[in-house]
N, C-alpha and C. Protein backbone atom coordinates (compact mmCIF):
# COMPACT_ATOMS: atom_id res chain seq x y z
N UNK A 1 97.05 120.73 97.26
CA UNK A 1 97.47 119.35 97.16
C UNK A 1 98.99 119.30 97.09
N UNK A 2 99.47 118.40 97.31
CA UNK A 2 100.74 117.90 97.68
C UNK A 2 101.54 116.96 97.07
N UNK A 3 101.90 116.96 96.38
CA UNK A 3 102.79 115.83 95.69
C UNK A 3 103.92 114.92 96.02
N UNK A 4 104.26 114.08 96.55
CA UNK A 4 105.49 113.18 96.87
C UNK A 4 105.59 112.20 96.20
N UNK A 5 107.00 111.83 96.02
CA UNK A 5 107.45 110.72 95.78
C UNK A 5 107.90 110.17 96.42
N UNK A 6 107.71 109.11 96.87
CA UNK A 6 108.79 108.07 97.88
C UNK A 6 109.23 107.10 96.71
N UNK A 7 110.51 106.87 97.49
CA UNK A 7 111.16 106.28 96.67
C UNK A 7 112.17 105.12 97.82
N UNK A 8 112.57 104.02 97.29
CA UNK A 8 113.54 102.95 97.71
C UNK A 8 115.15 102.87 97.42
N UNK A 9 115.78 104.03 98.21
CA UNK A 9 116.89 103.96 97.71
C UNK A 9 117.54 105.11 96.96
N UNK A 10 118.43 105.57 96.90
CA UNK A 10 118.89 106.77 96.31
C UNK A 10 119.42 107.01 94.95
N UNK A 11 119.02 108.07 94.10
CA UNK A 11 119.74 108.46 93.02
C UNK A 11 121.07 108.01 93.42
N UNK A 12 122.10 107.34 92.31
CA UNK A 12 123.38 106.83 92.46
C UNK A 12 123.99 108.22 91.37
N UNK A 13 123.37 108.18 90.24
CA UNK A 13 123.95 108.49 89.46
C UNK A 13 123.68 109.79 89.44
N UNK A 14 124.92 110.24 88.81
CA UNK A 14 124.36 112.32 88.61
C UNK A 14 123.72 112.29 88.05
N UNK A 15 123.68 112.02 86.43
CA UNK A 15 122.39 112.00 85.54
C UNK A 15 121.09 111.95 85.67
N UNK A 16 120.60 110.55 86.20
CA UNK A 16 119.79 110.61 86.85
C UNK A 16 119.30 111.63 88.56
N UNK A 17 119.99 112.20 89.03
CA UNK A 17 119.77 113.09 90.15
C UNK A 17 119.42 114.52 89.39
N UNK A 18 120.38 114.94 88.16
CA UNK A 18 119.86 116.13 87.38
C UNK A 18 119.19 116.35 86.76
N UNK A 19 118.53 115.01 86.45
CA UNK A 19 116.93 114.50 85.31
C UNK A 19 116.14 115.23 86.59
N UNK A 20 115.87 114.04 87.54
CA UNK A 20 114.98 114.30 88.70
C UNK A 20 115.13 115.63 89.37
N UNK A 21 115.99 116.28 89.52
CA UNK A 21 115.70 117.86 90.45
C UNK A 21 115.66 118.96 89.08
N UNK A 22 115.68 118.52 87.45
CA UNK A 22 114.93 119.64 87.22
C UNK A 22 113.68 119.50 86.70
N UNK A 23 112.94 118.00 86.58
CA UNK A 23 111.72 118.31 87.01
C UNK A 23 110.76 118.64 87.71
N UNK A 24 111.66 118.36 89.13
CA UNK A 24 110.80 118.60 90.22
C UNK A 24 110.83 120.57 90.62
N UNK A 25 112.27 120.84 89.97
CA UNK A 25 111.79 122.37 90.30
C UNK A 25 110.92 122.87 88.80
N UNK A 26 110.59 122.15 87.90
CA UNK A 26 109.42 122.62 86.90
C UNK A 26 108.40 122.17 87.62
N UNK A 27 108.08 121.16 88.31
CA UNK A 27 106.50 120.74 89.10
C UNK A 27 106.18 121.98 89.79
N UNK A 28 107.65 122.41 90.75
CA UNK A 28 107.19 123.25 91.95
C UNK A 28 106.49 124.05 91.35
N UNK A 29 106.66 125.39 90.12
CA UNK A 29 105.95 125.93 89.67
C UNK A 29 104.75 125.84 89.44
N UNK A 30 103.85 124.76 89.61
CA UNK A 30 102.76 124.33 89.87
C UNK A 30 101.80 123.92 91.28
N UNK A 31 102.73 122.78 91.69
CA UNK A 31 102.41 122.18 92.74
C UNK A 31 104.15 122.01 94.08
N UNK A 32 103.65 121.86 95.18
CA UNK A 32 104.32 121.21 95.72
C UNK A 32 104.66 119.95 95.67
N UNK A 33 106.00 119.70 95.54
CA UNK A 33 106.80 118.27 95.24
C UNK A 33 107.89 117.57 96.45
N UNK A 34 107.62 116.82 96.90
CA UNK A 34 108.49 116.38 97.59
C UNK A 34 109.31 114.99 97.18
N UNK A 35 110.07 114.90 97.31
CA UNK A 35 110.88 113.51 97.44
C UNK A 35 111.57 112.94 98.64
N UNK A 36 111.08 111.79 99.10
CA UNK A 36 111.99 110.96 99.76
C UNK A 36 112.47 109.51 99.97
N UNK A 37 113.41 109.18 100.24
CA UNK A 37 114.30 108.16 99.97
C UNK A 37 114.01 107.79 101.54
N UNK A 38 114.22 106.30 101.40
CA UNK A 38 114.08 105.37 101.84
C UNK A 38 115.25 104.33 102.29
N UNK A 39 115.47 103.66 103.25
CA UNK A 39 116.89 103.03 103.01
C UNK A 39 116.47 101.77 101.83
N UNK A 40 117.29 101.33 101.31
CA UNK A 40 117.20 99.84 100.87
C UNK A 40 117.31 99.09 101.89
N UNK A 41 116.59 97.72 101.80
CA UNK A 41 116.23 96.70 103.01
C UNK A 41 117.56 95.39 102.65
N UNK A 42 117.93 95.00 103.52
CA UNK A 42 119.18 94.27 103.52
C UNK A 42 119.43 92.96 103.95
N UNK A 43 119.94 92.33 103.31
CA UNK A 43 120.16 90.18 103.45
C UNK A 43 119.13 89.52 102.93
N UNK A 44 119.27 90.27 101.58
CA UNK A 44 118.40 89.47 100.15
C UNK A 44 118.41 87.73 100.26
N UNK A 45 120.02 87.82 100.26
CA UNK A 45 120.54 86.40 99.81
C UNK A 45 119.46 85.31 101.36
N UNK A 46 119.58 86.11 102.86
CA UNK A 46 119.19 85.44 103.55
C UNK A 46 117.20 85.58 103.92
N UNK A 47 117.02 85.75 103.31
CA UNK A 47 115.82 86.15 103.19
C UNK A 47 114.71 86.16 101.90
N UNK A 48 114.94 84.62 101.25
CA UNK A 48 114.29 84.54 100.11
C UNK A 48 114.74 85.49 98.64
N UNK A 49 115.69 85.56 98.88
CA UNK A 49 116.14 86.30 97.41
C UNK A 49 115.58 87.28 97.24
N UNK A 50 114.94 88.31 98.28
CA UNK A 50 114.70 89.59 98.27
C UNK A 50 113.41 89.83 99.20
N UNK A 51 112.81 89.25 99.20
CA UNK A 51 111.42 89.14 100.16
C UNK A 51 111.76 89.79 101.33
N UNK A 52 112.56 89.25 102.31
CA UNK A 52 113.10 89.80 103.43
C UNK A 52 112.85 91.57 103.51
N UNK A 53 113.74 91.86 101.97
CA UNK A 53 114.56 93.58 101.92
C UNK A 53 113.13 94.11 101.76
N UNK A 54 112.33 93.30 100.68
CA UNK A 54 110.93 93.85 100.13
C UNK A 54 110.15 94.43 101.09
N UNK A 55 109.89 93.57 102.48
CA UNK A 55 108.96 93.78 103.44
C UNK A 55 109.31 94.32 104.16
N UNK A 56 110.90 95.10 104.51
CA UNK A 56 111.71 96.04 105.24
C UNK A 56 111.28 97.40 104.43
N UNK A 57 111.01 97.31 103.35
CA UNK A 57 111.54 98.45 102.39
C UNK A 57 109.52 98.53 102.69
N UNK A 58 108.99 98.00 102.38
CA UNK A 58 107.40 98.64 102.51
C UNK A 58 107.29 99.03 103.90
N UNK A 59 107.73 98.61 104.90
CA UNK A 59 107.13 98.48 106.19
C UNK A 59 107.76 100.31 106.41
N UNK A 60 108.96 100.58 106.20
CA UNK A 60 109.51 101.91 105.86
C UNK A 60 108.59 103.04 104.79
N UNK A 61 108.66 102.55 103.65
CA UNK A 61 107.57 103.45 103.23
C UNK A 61 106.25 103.60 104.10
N UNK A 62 105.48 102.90 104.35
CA UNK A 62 103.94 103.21 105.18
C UNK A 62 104.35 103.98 106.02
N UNK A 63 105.98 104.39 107.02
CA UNK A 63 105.70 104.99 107.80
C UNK A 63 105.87 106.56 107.28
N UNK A 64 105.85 106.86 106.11
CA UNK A 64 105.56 108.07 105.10
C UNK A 64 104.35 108.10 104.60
N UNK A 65 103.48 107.39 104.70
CA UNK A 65 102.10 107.72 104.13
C UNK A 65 101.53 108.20 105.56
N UNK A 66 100.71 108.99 104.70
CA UNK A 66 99.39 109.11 106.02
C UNK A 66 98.11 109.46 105.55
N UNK A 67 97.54 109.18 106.73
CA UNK A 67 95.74 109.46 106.30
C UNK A 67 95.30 110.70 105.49
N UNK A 68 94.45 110.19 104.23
CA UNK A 68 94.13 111.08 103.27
C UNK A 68 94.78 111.39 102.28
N UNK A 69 96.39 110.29 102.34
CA UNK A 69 96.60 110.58 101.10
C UNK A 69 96.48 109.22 100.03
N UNK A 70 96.12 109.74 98.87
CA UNK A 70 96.18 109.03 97.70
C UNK A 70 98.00 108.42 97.67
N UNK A 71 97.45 106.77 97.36
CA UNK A 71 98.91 106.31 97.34
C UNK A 71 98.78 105.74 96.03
N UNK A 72 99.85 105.79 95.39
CA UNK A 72 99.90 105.28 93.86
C UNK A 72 101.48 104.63 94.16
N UNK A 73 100.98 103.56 93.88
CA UNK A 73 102.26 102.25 93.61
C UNK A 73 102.33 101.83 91.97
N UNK A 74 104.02 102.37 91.75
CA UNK A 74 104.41 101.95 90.57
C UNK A 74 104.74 100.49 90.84
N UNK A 75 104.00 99.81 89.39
CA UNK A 75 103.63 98.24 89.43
C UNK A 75 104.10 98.35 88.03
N UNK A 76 104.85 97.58 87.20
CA UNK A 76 104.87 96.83 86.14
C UNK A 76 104.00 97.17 85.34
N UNK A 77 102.91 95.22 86.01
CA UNK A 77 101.78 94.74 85.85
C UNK A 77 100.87 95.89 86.36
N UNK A 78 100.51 97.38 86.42
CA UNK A 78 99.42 98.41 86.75
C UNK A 78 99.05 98.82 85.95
N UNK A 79 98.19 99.80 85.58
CA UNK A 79 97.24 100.15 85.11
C UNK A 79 98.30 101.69 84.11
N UNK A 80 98.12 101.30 82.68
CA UNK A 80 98.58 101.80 82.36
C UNK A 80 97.97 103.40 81.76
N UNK A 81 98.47 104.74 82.29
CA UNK A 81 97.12 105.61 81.64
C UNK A 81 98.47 106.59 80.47
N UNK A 82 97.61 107.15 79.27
CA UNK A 82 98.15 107.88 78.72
C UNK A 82 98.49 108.78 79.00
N UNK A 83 99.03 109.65 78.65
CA UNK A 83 99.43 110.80 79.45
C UNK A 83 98.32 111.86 79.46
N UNK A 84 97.50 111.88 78.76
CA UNK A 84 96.02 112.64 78.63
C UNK A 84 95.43 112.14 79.79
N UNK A 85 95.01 110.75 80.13
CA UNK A 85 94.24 110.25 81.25
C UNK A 85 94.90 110.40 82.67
N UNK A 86 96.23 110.27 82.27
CA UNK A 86 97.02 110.53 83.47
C UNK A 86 96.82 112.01 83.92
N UNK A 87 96.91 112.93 83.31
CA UNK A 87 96.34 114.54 83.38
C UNK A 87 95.37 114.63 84.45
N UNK A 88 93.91 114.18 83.49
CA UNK A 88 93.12 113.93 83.60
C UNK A 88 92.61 113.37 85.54
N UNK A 89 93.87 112.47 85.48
CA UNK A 89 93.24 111.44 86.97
C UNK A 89 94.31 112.95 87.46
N UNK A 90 95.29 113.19 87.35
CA UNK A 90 95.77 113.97 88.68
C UNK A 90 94.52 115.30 88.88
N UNK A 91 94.24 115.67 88.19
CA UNK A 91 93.30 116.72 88.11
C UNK A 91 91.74 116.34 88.89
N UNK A 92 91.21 115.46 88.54
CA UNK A 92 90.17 115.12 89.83
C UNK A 92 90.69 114.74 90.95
N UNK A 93 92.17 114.08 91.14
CA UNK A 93 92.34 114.72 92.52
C UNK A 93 92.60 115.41 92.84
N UNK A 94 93.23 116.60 92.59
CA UNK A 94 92.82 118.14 92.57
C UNK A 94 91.69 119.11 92.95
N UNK A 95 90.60 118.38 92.43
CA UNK A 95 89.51 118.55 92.76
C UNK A 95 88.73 117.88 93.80
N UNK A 96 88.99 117.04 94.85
CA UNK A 96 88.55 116.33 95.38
C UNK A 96 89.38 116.63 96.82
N UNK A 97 88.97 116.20 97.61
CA UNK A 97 89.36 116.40 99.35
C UNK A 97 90.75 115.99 99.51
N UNK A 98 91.46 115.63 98.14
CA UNK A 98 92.70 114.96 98.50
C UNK A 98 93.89 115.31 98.87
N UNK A 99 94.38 115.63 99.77
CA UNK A 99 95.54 116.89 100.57
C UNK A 99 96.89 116.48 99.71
N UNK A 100 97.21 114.78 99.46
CA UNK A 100 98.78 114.31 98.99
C UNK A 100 98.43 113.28 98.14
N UNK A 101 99.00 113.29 96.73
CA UNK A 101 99.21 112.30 96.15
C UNK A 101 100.79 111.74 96.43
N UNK A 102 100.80 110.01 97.18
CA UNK A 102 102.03 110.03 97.15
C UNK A 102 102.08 108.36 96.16
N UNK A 103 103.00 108.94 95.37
CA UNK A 103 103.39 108.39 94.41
C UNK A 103 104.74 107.49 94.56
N UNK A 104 104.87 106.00 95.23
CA UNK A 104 105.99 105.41 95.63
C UNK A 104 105.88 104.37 94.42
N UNK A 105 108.04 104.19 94.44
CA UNK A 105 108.90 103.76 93.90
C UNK A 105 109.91 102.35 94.53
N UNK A 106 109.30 100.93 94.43
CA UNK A 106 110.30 100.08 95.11
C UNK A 106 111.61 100.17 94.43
N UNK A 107 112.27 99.56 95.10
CA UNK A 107 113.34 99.22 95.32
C UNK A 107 114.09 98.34 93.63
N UNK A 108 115.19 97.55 93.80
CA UNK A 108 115.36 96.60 92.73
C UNK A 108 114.65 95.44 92.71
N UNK A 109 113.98 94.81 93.93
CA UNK A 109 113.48 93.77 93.96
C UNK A 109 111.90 94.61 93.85
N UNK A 110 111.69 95.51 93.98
CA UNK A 110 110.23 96.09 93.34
C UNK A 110 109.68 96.21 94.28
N UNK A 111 108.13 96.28 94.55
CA UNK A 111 106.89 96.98 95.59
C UNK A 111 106.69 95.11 96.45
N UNK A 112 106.82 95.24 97.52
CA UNK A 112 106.15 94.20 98.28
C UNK A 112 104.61 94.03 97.89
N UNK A 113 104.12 92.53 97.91
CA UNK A 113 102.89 92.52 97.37
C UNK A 113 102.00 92.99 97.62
N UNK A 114 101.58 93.31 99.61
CA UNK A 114 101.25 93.57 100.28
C UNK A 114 100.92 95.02 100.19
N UNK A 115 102.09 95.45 99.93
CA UNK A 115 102.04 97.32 99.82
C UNK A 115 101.51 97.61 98.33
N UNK A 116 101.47 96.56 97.46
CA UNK A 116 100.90 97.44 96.11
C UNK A 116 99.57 97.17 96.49
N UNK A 117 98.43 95.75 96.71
CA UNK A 117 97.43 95.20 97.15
C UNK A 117 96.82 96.35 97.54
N UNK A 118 97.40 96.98 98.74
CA UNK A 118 96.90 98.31 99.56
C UNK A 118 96.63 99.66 98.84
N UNK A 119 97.55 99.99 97.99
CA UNK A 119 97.22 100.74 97.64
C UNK A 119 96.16 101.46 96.43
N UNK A 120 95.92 102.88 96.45
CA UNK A 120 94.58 103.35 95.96
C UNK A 120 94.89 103.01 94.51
N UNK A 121 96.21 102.58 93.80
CA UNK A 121 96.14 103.46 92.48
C UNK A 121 97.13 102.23 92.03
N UNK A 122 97.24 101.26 90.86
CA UNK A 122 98.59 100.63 90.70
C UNK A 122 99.08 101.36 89.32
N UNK A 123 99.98 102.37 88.76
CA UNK A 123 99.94 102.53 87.99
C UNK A 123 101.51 101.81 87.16
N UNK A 124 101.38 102.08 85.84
CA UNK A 124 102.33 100.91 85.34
C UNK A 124 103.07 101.89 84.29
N UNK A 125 104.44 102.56 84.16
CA UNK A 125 104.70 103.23 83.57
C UNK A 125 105.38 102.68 81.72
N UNK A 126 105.27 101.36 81.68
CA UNK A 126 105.46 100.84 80.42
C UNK A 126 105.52 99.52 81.28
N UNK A 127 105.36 98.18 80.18
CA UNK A 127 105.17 97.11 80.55
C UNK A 127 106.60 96.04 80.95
N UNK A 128 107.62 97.20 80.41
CA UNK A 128 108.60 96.42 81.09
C UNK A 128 109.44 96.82 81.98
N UNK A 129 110.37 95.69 82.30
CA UNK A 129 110.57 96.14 83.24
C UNK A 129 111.98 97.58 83.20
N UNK A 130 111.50 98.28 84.32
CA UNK A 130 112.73 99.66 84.13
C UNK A 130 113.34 99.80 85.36
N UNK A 131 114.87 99.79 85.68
CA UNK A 131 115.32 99.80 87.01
C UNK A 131 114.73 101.49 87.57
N UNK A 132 114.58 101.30 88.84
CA UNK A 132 113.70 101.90 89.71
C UNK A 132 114.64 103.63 89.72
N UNK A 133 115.64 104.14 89.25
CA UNK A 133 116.11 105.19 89.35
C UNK A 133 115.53 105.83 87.90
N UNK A 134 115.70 105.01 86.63
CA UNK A 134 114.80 105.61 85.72
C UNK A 134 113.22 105.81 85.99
N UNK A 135 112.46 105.22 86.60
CA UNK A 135 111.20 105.04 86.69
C UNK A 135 111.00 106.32 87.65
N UNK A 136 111.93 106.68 88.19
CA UNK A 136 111.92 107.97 89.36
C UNK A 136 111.96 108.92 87.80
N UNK A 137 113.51 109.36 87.30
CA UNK A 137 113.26 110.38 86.19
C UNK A 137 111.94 110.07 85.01
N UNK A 138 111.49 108.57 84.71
CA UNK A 138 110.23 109.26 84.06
C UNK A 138 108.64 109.37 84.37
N UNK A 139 108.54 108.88 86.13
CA UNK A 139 107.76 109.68 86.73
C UNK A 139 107.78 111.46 87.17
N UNK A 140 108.73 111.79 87.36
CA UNK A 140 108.74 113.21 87.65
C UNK A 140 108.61 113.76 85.80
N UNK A 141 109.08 113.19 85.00
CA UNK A 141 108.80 113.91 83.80
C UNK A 141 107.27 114.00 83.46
N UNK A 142 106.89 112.78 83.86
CA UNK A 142 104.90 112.65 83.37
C UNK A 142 104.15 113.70 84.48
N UNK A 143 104.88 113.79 85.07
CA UNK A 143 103.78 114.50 86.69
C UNK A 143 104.03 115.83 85.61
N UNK A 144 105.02 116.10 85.34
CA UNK A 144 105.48 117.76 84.54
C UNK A 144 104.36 117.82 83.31
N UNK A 145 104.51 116.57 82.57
CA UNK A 145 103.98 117.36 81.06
C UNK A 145 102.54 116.90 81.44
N UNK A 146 101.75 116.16 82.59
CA UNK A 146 100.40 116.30 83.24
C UNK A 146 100.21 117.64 83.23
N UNK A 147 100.99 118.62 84.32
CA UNK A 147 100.33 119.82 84.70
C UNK A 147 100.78 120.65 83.83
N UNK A 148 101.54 120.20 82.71
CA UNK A 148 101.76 121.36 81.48
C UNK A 148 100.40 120.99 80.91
N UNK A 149 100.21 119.79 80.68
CA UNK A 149 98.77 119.96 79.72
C UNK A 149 97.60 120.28 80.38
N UNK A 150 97.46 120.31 81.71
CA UNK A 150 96.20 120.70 82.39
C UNK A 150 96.52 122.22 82.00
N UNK A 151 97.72 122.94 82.37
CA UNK A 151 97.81 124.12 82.63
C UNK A 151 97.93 125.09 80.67
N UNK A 152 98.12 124.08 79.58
CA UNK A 152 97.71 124.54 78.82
C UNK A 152 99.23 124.93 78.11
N UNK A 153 100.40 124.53 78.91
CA UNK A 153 101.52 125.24 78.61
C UNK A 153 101.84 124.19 77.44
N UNK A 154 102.88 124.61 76.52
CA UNK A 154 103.03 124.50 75.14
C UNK A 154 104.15 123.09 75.23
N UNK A 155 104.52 122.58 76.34
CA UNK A 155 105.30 121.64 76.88
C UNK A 155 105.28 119.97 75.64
N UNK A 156 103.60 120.00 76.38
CA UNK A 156 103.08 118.79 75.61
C UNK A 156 102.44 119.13 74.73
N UNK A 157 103.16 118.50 73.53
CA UNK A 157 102.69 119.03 71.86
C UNK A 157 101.99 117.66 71.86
């Protein structure tokens, strides 16, 4: 199985870029991880105050998904799992025919409605709201202390 993140837009900040690449080289030790960026979608102001960029910015992600993989859209309003259940769900897909979990990240104006609707999984990493470069560093941290606790490592106390 396969792991990606898509994401809307690029790490700006170092901090955040050195959060995210050393979790992802702790994932690799497990699983394969990919990340990719996306452009941001452009003429907010002319296009409903973001709607426009929203449906630029999904129509771009889909052309990174593909058949068979599990898509999980970070939503707000999604389904919030503990980090035990979260384990838990990556691990039956693990077990199951599923080649890629890809795990996408909108933009500032967030997931087009359309593209969360679609997808397999809405998950919600706290109920408020978090600009989309943190939500990148504390998704790659949960994917880590997931396969530390599947894998038993002393990570997640």
């Amino acid at each position: 199985m396969i792991l990606r993140i898509l994401a809307v837009g690029k790490l700006r900040e170092a901090y955040y870029q050195a959060g995210v690449e050393d979790y992802l080289g702790r994932i690799r030790h497990y699983f394969p991880i990919e990340q990719i960026e996306v452009p941001v979608g452009t003429g907010e102001e002319s296009n409903g105050g973001g709607r426009g960029a929203m449906v630029r910015e999904a129509a771009a992600l889909r052309r990174h998904v593909t058949a068979g993989s599990r898509v999980v859209a970070l939503e707000r309003t999604g389904r919030p799992f503990s980090t035990e259940e979260f384990a838990k769900w990556l691990e039956e897909c693990m077990n199951t025919a599923i080649s890629r979990v890809d795990f996408v990240i909108g933009g500032a104006w967030g997931l087009d409605a359309g593209f969360v609707r679609d997808a397999d999984v809405r998950l919600s990493l706290s109920a408020m709201t978090l600009p989309h470069e943190l939500a990148r560093l504390v998704l790659a941290e949960q994917i880590y202390r997931a396969l530390s606790l599947w894998k038993g490592h002393p990570y997640h106390k």
